[in-house]
N, C-alpha and C. Protein backbone atom coordinates (compact mmCIF):
# COMPACT_ATOMS: atom_id res chain seq x y z
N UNK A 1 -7.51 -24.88 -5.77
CA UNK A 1 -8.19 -24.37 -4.60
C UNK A 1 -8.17 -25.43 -3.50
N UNK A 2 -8.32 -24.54 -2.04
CA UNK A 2 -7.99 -25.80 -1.33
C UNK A 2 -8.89 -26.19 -0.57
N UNK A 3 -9.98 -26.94 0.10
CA UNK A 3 -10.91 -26.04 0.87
C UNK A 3 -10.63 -26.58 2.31
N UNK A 4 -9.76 -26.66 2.39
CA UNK A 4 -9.30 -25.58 3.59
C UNK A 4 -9.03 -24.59 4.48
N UNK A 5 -8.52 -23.77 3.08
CA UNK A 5 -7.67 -22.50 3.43
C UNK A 5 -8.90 -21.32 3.06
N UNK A 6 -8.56 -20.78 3.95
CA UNK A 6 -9.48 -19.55 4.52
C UNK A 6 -9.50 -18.77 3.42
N UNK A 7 -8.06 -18.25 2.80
CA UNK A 7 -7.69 -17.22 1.86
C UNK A 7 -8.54 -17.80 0.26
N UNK A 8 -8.66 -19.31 -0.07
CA UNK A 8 -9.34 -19.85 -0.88
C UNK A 8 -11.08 -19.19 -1.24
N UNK A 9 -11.17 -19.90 -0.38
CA UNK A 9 -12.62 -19.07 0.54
C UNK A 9 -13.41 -17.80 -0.27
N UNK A 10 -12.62 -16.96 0.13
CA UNK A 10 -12.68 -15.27 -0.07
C UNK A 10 -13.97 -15.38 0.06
N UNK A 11 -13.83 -15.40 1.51
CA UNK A 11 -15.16 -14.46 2.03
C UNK A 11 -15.43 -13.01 2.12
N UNK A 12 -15.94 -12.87 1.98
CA UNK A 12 -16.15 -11.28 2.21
C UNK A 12 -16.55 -10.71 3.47
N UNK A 13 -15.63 -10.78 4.19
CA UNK A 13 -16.13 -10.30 6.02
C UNK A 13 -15.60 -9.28 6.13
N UNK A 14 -14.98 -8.34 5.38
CA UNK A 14 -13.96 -7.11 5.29
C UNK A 14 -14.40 -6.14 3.96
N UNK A 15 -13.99 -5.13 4.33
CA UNK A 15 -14.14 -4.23 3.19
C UNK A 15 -13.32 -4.53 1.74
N UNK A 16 -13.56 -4.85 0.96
CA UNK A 16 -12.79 -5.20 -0.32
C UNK A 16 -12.62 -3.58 -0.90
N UNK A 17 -11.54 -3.36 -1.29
CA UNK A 17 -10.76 -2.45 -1.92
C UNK A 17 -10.64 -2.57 -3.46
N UNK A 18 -10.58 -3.76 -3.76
CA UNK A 18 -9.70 -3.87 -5.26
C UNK A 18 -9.86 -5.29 -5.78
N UNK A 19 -10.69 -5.68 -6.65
CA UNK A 19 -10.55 -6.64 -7.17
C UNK A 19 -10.55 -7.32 -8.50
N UNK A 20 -9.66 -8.19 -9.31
CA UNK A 20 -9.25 -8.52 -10.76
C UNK A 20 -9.48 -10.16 -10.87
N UNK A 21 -9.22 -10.26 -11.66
CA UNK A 21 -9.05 -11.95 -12.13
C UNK A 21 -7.85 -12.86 -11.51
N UNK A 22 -6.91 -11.64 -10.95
CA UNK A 22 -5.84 -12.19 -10.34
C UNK A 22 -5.65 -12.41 -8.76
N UNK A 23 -6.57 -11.44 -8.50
CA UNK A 23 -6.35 -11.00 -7.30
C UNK A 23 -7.41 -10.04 -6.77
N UNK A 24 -7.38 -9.72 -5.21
CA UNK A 24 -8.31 -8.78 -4.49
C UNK A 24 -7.51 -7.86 -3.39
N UNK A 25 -7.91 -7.24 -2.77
CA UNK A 25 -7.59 -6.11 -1.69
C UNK A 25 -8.28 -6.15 -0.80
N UNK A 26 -8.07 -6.40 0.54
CA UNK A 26 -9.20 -6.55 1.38
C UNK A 26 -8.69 -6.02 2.58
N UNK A 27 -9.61 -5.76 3.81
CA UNK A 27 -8.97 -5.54 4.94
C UNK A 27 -8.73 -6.68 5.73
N UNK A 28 -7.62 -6.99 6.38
CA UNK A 28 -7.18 -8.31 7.09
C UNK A 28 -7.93 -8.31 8.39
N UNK A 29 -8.56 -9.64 8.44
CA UNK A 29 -9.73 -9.65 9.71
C UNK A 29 -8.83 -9.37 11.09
N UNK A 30 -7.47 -9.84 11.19
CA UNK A 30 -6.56 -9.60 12.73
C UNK A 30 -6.24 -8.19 12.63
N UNK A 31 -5.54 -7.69 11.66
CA UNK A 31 -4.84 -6.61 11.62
C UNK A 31 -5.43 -4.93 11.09
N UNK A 32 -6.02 -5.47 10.19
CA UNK A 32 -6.96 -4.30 9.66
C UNK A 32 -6.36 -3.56 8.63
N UNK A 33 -4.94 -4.15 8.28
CA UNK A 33 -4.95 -3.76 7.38
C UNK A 33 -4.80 -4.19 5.72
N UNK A 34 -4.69 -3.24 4.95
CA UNK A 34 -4.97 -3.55 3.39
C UNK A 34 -4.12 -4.88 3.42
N UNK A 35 -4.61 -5.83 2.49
CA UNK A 35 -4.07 -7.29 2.07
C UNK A 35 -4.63 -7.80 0.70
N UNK A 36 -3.33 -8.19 -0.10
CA UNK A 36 -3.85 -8.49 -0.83
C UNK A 36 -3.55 -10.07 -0.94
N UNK A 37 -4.32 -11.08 -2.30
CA UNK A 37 -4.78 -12.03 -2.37
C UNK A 37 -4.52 -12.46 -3.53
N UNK A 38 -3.60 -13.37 -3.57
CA UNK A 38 -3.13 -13.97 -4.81
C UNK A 38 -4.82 -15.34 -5.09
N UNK A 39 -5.65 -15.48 -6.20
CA UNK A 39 -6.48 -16.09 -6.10
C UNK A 39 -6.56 -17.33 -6.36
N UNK A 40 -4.84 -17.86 -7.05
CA UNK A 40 -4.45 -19.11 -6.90
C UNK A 40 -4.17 -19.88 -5.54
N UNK A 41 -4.10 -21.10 -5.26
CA UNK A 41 -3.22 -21.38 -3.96
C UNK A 41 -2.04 -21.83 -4.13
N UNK A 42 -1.04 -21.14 -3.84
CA UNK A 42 0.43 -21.19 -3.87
C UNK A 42 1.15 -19.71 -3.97
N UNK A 43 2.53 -20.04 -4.39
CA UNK A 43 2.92 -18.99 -4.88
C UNK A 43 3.42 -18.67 -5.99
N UNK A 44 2.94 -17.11 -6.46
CA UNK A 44 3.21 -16.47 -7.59
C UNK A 44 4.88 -16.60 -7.83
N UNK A 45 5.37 -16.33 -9.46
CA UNK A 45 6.84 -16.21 -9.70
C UNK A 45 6.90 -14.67 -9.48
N UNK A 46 8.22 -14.94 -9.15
CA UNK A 46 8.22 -13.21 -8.52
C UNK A 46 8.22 -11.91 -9.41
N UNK A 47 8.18 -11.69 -10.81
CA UNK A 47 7.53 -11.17 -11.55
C UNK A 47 6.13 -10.71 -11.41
N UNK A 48 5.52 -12.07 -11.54
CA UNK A 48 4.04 -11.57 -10.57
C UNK A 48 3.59 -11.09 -9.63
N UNK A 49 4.41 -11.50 -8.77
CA UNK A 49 4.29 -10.85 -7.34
C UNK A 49 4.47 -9.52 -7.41
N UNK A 50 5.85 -9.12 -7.83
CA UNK A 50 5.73 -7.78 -8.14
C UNK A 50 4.80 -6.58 -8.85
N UNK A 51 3.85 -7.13 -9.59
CA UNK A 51 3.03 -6.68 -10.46
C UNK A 51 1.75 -7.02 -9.60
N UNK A 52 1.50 -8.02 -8.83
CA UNK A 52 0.41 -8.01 -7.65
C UNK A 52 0.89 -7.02 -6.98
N UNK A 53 1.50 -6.57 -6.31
CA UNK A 53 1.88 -5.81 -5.09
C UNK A 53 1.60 -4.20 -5.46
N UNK A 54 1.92 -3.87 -7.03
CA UNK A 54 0.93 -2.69 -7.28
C UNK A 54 -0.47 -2.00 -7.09
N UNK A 55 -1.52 -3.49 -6.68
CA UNK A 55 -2.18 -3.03 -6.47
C UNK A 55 -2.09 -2.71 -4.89
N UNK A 56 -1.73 -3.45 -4.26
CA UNK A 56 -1.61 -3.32 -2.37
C UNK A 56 -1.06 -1.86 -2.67
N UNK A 57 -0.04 -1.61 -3.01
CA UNK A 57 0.62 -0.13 -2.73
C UNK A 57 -0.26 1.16 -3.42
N UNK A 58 -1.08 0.56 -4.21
CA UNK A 58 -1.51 2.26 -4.69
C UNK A 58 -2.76 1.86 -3.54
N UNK A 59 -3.70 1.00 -3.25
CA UNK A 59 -4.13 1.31 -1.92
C UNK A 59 -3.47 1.29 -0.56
N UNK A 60 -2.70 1.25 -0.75
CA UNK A 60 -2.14 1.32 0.50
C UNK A 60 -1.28 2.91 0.96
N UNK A 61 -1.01 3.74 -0.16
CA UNK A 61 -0.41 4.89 -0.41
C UNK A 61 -1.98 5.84 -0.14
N UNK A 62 -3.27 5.64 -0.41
CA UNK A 62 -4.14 6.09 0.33
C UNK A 62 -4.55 6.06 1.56
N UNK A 63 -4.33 5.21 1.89
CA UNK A 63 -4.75 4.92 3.24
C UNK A 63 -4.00 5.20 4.09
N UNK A 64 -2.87 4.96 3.89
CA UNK A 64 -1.65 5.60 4.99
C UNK A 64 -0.86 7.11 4.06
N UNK A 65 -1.32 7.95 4.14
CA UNK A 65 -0.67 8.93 3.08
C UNK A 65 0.92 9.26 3.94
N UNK A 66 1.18 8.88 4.73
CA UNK A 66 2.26 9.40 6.16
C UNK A 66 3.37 8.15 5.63
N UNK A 67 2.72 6.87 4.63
CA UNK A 67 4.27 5.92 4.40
C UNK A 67 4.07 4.86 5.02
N UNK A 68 4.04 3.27 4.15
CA UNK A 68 4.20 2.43 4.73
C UNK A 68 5.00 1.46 4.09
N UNK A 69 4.76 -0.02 4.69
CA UNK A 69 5.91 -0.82 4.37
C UNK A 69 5.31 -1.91 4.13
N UNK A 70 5.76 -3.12 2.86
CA UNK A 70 4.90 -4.33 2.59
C UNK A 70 5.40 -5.01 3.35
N UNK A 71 4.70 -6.02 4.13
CA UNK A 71 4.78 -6.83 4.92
C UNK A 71 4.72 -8.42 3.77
N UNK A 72 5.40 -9.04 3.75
CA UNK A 72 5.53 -10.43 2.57
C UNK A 72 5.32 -11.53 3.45
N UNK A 73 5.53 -11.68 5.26
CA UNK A 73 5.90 -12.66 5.11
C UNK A 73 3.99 -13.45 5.80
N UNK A 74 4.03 -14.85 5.39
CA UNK A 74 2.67 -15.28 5.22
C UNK A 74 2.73 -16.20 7.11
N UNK A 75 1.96 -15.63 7.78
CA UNK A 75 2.29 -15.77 9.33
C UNK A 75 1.43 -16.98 9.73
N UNK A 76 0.48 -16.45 9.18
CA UNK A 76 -1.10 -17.92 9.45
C UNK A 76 -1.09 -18.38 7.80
N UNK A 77 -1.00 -18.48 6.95
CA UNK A 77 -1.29 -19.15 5.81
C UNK A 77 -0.60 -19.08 5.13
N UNK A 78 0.63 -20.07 5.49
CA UNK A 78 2.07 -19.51 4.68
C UNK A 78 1.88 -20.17 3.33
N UNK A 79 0.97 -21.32 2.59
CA UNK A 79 1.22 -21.65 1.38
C UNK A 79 0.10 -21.41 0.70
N UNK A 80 -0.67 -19.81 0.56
CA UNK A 80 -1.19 -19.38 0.12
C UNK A 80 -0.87 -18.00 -0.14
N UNK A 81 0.06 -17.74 -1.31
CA UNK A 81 0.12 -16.04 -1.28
C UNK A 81 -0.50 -15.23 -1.30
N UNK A 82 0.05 -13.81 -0.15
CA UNK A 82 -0.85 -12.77 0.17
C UNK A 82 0.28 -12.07 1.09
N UNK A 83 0.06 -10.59 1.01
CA UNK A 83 0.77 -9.35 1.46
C UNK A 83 0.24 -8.22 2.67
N UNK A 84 0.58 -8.03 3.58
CA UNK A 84 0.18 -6.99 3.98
C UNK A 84 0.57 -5.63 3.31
N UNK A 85 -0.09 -4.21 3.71
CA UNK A 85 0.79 -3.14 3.75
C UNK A 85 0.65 -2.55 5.24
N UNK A 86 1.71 -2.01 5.84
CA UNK A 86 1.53 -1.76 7.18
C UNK A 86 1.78 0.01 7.52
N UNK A 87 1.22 0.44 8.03
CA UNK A 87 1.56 1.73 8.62
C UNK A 87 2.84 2.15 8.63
N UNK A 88 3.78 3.43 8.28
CA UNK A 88 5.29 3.19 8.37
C UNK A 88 5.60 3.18 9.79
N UNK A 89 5.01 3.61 11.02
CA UNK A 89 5.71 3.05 12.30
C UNK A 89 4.82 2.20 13.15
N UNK A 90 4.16 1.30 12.38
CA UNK A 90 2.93 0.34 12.63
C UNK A 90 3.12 -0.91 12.32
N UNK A 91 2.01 -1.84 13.05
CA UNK A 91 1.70 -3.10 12.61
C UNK A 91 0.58 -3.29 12.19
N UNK A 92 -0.20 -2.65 13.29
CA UNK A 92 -1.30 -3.01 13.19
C UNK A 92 -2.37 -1.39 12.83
N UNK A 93 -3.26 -1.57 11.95
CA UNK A 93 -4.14 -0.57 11.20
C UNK A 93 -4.50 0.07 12.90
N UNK A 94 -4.78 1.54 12.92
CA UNK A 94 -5.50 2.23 14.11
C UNK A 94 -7.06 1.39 14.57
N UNK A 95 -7.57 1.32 13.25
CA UNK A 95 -9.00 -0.15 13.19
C UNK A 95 -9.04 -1.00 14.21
N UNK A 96 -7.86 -1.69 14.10
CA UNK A 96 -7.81 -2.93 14.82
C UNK A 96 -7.69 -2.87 16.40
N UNK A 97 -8.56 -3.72 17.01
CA UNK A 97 -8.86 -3.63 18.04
C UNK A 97 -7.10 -3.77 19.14
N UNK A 98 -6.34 -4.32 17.79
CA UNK A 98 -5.00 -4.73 18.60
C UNK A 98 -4.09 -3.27 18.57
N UNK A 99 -4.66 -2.36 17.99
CA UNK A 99 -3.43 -1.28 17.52
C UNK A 99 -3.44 -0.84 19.30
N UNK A 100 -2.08 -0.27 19.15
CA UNK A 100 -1.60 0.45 20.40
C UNK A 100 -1.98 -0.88 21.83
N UNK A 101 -2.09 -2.17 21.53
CA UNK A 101 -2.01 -3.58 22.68
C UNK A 101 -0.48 -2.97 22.81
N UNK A 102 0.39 -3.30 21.85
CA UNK A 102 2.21 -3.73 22.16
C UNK A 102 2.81 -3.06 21.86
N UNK A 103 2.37 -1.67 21.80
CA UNK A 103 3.07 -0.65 21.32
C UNK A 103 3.00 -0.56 19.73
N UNK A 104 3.52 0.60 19.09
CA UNK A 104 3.09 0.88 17.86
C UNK A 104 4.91 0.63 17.20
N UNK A 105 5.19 -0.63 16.94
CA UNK A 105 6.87 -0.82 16.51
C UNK A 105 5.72 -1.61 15.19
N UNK A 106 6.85 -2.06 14.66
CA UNK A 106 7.10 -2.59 13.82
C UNK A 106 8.18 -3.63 13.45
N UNK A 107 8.57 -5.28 13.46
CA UNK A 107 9.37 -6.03 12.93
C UNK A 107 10.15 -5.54 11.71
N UNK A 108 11.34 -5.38 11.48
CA UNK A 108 11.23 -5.65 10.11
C UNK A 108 12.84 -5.97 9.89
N UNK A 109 12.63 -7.28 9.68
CA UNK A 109 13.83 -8.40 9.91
C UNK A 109 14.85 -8.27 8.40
N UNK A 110 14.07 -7.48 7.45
CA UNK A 110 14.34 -7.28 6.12
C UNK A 110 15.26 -6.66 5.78
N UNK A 111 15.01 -5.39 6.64
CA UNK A 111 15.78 -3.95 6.52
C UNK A 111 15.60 -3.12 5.43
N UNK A 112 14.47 -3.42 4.99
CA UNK A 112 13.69 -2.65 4.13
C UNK A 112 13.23 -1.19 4.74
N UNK A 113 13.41 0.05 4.06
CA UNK A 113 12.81 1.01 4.53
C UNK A 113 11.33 0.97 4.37
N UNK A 114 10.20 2.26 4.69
CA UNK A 114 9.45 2.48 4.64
C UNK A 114 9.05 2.78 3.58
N UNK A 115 7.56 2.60 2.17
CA UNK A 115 7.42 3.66 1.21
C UNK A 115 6.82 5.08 1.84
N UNK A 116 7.30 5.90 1.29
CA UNK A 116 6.58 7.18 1.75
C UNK A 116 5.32 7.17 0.24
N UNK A 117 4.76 7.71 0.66
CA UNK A 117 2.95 8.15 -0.51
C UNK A 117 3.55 9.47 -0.83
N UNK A 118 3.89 9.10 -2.38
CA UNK A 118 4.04 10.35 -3.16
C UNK A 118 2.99 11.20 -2.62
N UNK A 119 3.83 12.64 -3.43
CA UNK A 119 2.55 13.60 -2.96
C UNK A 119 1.87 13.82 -4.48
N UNK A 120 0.57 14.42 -3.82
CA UNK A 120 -0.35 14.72 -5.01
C UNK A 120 0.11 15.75 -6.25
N UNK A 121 0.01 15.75 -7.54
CA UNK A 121 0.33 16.77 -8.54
C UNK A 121 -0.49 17.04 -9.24
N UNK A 122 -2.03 17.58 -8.63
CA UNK A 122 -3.24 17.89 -9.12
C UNK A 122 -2.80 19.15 -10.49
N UNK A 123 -3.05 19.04 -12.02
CA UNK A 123 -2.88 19.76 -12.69
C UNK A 123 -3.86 20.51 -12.95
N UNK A 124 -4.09 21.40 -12.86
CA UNK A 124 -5.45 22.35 -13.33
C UNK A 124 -5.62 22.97 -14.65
């Protein structure tokens, strides 16, 4: 732990979504949207990561049911892992006081598509 780093911290100034021994879900104080929180400081092997990022996407497949896209890269706290999920033609959550500042694009230097949010298969 570092005490430094903000993400260390885990304050609770945001709505928490999801939280384990590994990790949490929270809303990102700039952006607003879902983020998750590796609760080590550094970074996960990418095995893990991948298996963290399940939880960002099944909340994040609620919240945006229209499709979005993980955002990986760490902008303000790059040696502390943590993920966005972003709106599929978004950056920033509708929440955030910044949505619709710079227009509603999206970076994505990756060339990663969008996830779309399965649809529901309520069985009766």
């Amino acid at each position: 732990m570092s005490q430094d780093c903000l993400l260390c911290r885990a304050e609770r100034v945001t709505d928490w979504h999801f939280e384990d021994e590994e990790c949490w879900v929270t809303d990102c104080m700039v952006c607003r949207t879902p983020m998750i929180v590796w609760r080590l400081h550094g970074l996960p092997e990418p095995e893990l990561e991948r298996r963290l990022l399940t939880h960002l996407e099944r909340i994040a497949a609620e919240r945006y049911p229209d499709g979005f896209w993980i955002d990986p890269e760490r902008r303000r706290i790059p040696d502390h892992w943590h993920a966005h999920a972003r709106p599929v033609d978004g950056f920033f959550d509708p929440a955030s006081d910044l949505y619709g500042r710079f227009g509603r694009f999206a970076t994505r230097a990756d060339g990663l598509q969008p996830k779309r949010a399965r649809p529901r298969t309520d069985s009766a």
